[in-house]
C-alpha atoms as a PDB file:
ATOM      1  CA  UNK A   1      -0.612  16.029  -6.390  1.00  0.00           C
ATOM      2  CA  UNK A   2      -3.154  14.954  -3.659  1.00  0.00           C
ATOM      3  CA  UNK A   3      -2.079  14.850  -0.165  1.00  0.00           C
ATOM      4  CA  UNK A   4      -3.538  12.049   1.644  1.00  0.00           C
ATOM      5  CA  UNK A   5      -5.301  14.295   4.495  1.00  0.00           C
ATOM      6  CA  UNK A   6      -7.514  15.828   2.342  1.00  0.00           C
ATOM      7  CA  UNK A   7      -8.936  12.035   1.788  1.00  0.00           C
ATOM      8  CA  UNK A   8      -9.910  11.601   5.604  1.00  0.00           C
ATOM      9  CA  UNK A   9     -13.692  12.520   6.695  1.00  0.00           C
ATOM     10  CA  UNK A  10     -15.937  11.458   8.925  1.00  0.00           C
ATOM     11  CA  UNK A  11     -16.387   7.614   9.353  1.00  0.00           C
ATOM     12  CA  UNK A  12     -12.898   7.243   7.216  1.00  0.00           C
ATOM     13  CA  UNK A  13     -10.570   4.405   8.830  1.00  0.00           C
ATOM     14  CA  UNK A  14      -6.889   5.576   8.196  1.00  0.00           C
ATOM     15  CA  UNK A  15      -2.879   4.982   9.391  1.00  0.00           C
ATOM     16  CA  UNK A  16       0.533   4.611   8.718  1.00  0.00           C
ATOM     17  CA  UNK A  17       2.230   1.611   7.970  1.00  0.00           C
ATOM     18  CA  UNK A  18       6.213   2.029   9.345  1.00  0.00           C
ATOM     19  CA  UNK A  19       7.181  -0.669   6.906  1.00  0.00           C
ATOM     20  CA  UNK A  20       9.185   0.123   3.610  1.00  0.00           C
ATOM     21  CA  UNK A  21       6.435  -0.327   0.849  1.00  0.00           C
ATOM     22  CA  UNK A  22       6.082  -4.048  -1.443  1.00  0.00           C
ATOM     23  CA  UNK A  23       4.094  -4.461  -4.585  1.00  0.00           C
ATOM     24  CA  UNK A  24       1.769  -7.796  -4.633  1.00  0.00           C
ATOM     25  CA  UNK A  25       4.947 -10.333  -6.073  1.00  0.00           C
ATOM     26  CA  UNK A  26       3.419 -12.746  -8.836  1.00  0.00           C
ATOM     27  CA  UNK A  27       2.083 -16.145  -7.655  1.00  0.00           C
ATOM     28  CA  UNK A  28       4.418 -19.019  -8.528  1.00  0.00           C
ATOM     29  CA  UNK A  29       3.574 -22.094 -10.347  1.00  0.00           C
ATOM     30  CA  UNK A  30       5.658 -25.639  -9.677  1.00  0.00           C
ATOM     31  CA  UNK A  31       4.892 -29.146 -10.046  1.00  0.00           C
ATOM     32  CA  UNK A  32       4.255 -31.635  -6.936  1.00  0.00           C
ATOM     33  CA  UNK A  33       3.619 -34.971  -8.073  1.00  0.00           C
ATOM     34  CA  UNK A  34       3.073 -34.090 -11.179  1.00  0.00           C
ATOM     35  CA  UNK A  35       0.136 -31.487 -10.093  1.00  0.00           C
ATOM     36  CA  UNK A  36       0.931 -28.200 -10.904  1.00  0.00           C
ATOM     37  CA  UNK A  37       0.184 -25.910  -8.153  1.00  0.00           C
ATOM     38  CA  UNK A  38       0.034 -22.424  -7.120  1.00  0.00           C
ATOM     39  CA  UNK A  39       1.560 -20.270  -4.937  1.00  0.00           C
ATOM     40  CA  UNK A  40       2.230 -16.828  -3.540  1.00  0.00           C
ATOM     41  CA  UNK A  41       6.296 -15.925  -2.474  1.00  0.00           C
ATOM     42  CA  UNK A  42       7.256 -16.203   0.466  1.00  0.00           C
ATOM     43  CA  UNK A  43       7.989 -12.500   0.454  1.00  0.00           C
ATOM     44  CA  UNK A  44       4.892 -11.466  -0.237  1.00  0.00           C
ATOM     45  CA  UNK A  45       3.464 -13.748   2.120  1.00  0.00           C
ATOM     46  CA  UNK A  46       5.023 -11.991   4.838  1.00  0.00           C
ATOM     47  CA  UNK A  47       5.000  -8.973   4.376  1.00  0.00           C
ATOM     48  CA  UNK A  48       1.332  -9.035   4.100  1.00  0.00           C
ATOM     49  CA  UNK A  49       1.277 -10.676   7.592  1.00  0.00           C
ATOM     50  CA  UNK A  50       3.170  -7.696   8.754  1.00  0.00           C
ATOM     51  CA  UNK A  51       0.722  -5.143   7.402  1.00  0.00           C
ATOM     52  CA  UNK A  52      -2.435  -7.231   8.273  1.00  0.00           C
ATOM     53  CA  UNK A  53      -0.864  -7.251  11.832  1.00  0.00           C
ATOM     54  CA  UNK A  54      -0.371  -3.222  11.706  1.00  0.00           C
ATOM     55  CA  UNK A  55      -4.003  -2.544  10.288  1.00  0.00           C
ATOM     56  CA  UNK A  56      -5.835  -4.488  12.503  1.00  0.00           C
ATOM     57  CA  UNK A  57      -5.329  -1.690  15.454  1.00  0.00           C
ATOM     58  CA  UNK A  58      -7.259   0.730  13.059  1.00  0.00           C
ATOM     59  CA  UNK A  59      -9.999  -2.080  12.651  1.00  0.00           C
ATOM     60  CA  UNK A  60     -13.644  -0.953  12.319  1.00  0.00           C
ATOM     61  CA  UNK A  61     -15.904  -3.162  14.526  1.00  0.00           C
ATOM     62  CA  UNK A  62     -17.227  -4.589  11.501  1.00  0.00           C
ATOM     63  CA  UNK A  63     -15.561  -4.659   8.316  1.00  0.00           C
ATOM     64  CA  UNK A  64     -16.884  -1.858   5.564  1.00  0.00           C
ATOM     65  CA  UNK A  65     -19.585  -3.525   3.260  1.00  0.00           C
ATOM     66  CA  UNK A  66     -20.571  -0.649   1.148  1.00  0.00           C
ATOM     67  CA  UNK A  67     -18.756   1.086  -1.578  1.00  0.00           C
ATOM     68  CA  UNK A  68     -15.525   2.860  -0.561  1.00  0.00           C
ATOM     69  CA  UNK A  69     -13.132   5.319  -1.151  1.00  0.00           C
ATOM     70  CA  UNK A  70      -9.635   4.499  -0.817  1.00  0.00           C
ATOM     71  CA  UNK A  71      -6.193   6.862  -0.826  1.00  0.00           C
ATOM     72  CA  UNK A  72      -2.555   5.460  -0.317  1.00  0.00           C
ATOM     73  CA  UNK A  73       0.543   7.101  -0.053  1.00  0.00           C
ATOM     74  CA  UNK A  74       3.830   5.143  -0.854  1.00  0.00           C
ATOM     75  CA  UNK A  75       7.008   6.589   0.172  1.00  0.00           C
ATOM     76  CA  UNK A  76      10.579   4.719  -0.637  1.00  0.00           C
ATOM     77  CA  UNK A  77      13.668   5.832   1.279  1.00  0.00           C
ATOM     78  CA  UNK A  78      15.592   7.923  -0.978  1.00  0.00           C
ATOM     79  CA  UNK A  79      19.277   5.816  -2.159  1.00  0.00           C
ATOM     80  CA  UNK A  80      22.523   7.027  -1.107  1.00  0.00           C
ATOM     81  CA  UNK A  81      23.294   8.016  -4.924  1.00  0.00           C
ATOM     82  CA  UNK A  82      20.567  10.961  -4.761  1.00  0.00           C
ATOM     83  CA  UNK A  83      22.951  12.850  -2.311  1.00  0.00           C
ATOM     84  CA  UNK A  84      26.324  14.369  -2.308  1.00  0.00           C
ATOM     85  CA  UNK A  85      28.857  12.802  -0.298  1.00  0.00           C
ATOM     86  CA  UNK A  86      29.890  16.258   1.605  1.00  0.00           C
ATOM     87  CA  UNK A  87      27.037  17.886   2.649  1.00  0.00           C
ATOM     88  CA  UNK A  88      24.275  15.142   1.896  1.00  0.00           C
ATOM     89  CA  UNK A  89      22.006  17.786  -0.248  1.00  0.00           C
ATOM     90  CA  UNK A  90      20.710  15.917  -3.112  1.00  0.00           C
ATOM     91  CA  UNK A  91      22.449  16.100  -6.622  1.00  0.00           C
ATOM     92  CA  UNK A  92      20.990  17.857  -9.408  1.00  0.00           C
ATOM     93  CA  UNK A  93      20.213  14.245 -11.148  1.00  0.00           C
ATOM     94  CA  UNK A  94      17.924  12.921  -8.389  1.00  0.00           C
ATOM     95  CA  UNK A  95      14.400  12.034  -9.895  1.00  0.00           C
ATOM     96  CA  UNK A  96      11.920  14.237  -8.202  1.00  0.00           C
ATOM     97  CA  UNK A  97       9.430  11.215  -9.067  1.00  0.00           C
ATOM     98  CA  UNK A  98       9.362   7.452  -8.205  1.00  0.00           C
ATOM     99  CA  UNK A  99       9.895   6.330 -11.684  1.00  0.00           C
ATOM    100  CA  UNK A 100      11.137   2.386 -11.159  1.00  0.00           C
ATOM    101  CA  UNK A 101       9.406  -0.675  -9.241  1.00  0.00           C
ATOM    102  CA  UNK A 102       7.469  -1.491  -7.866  1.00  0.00           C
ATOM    103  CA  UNK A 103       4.620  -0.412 -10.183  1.00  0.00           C
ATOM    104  CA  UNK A 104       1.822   1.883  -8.267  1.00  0.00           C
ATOM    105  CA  UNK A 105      -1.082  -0.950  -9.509  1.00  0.00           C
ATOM    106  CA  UNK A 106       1.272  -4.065  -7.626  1.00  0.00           C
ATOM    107  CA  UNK A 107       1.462  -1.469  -4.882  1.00  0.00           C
ATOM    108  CA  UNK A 108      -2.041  -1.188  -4.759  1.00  0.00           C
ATOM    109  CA  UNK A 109      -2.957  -4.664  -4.775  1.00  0.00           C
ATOM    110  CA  UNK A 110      -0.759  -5.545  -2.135  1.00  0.00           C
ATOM    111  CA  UNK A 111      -2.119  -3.006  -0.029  1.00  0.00           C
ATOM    112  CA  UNK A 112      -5.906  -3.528  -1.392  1.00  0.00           C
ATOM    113  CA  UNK A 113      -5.347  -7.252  -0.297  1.00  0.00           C
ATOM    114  CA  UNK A 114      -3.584  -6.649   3.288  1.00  0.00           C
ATOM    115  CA  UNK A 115      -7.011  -4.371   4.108  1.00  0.00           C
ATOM    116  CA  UNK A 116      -9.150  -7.727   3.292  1.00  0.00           C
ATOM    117  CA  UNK A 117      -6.857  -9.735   5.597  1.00  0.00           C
ATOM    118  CA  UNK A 118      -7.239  -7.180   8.335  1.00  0.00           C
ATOM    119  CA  UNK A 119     -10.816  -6.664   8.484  1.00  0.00           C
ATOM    120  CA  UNK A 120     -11.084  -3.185   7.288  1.00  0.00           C
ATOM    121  CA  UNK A 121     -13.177  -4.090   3.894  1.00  0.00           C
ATOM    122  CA  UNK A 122     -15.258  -7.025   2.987  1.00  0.00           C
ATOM    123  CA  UNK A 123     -13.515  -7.471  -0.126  1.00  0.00           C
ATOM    124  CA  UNK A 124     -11.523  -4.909  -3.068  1.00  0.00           C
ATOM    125  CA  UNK A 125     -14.094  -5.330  -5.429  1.00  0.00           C
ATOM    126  CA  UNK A 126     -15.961  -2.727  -3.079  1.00  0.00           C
ATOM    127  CA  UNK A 127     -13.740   0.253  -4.239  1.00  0.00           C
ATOM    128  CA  UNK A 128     -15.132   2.403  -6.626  1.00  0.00           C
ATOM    129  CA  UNK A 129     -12.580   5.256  -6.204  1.00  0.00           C
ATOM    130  CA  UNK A 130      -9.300   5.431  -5.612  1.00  0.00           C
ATOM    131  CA  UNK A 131      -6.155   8.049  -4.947  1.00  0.00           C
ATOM    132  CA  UNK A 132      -2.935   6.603  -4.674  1.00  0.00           C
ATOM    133  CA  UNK A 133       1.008   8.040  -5.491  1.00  0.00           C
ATOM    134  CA  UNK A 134       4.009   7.033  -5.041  1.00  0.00           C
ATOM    135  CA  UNK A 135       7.321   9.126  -3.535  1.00  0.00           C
ATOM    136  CA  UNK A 136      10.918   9.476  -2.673  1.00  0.00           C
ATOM    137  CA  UNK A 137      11.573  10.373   0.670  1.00  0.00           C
ATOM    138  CA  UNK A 138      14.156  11.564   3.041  1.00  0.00           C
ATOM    139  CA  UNK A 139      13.786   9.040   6.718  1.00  0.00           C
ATOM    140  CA  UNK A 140      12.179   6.069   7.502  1.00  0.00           C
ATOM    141  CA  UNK A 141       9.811   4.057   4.162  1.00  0.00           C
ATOM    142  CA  UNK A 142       5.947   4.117   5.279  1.00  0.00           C
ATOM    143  CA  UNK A 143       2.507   3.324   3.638  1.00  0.00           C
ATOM    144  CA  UNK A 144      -0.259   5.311   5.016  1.00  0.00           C
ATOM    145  CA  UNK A 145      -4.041   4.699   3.717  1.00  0.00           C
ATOM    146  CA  UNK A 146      -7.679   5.964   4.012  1.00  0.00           C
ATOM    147  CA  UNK A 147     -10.542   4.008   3.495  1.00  0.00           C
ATOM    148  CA  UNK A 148     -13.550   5.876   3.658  1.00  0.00           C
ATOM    149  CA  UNK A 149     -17.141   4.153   3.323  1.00  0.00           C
ATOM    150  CA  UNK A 150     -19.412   5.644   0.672  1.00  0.00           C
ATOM    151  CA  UNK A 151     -23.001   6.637   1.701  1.00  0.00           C
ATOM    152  CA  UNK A 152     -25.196   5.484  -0.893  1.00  0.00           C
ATOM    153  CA  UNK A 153     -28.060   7.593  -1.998  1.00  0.00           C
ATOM    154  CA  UNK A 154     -31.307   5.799  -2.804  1.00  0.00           C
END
């Protein structure tokens, strides 16, 4: 299993979300005047907002152009059924892994998208690697991301 540090080198852009982590939600479709029309949930939309809001502190100047290299790290609070109700250890049937939704792919796209929004990238289509897991935790749900810009060899 990576660890996400090992991901940041020079020129990398990287932080932590403090938000609890949300897979991309599917866009709607409904009818308005008998045009059907699309849209994302409200959900989505705003949690989005949120991140876009957190990763514009860790803004380049300008946004990465280039090929890059991205690594996120999902972590979900752990639910009160993983622990004993004594001495709060876990049980002996807590998953070790993250095995339920969101999927890591809706993850990513959410999270791909949100570093559009906030300037960090041009666009998704410029990742050509990419390093991502998902994890139970004990504490407060995060998100925390690399994006490091490729240097292109002629």
């Amino acid at each position: 299993m990576f660890e996400i540090e090992d991901y940041i080198h020079r020129g990398s852009v990287f932080g932590r979300l403090p938000v609890a982590p949300m897979g991309k939600g599917r866009p709607r479709l409904s009818a308005r005047d008998g045009m059907p029309r699309v849209h994302t949930p409200a959900a989505t939309k705003a949690w989005a907002d949120t991140a876009a809001w957190y990763l514009k502190a860790s803004r380049p100047g300008k946004p990465f152009a280039g090929p890059v290299e991205v690594a996120l790290h999902f972590a979900f609070k752990r639910p009160e059924s993983h622990f004993t109700k004594a001495s709060r250890a876990l049980v002996a049937r807590a998953p070790a892994y993250h095995l339920q939704k969101p999927d890591l792919d809706n993850l990513e796209k959410m999270m791909l998208d949100c570093l559009v929004k906030a300037g960090i990238m041009v666009d998704d289509t410029q990742v050509v690697e990419m390093h991502s897991k998902k994890t139970w935790l004990i504490g407060s749900e995060f998100v925390r991301w690399v994006v490091t810009p490729i240097l292109e060899t002629p």
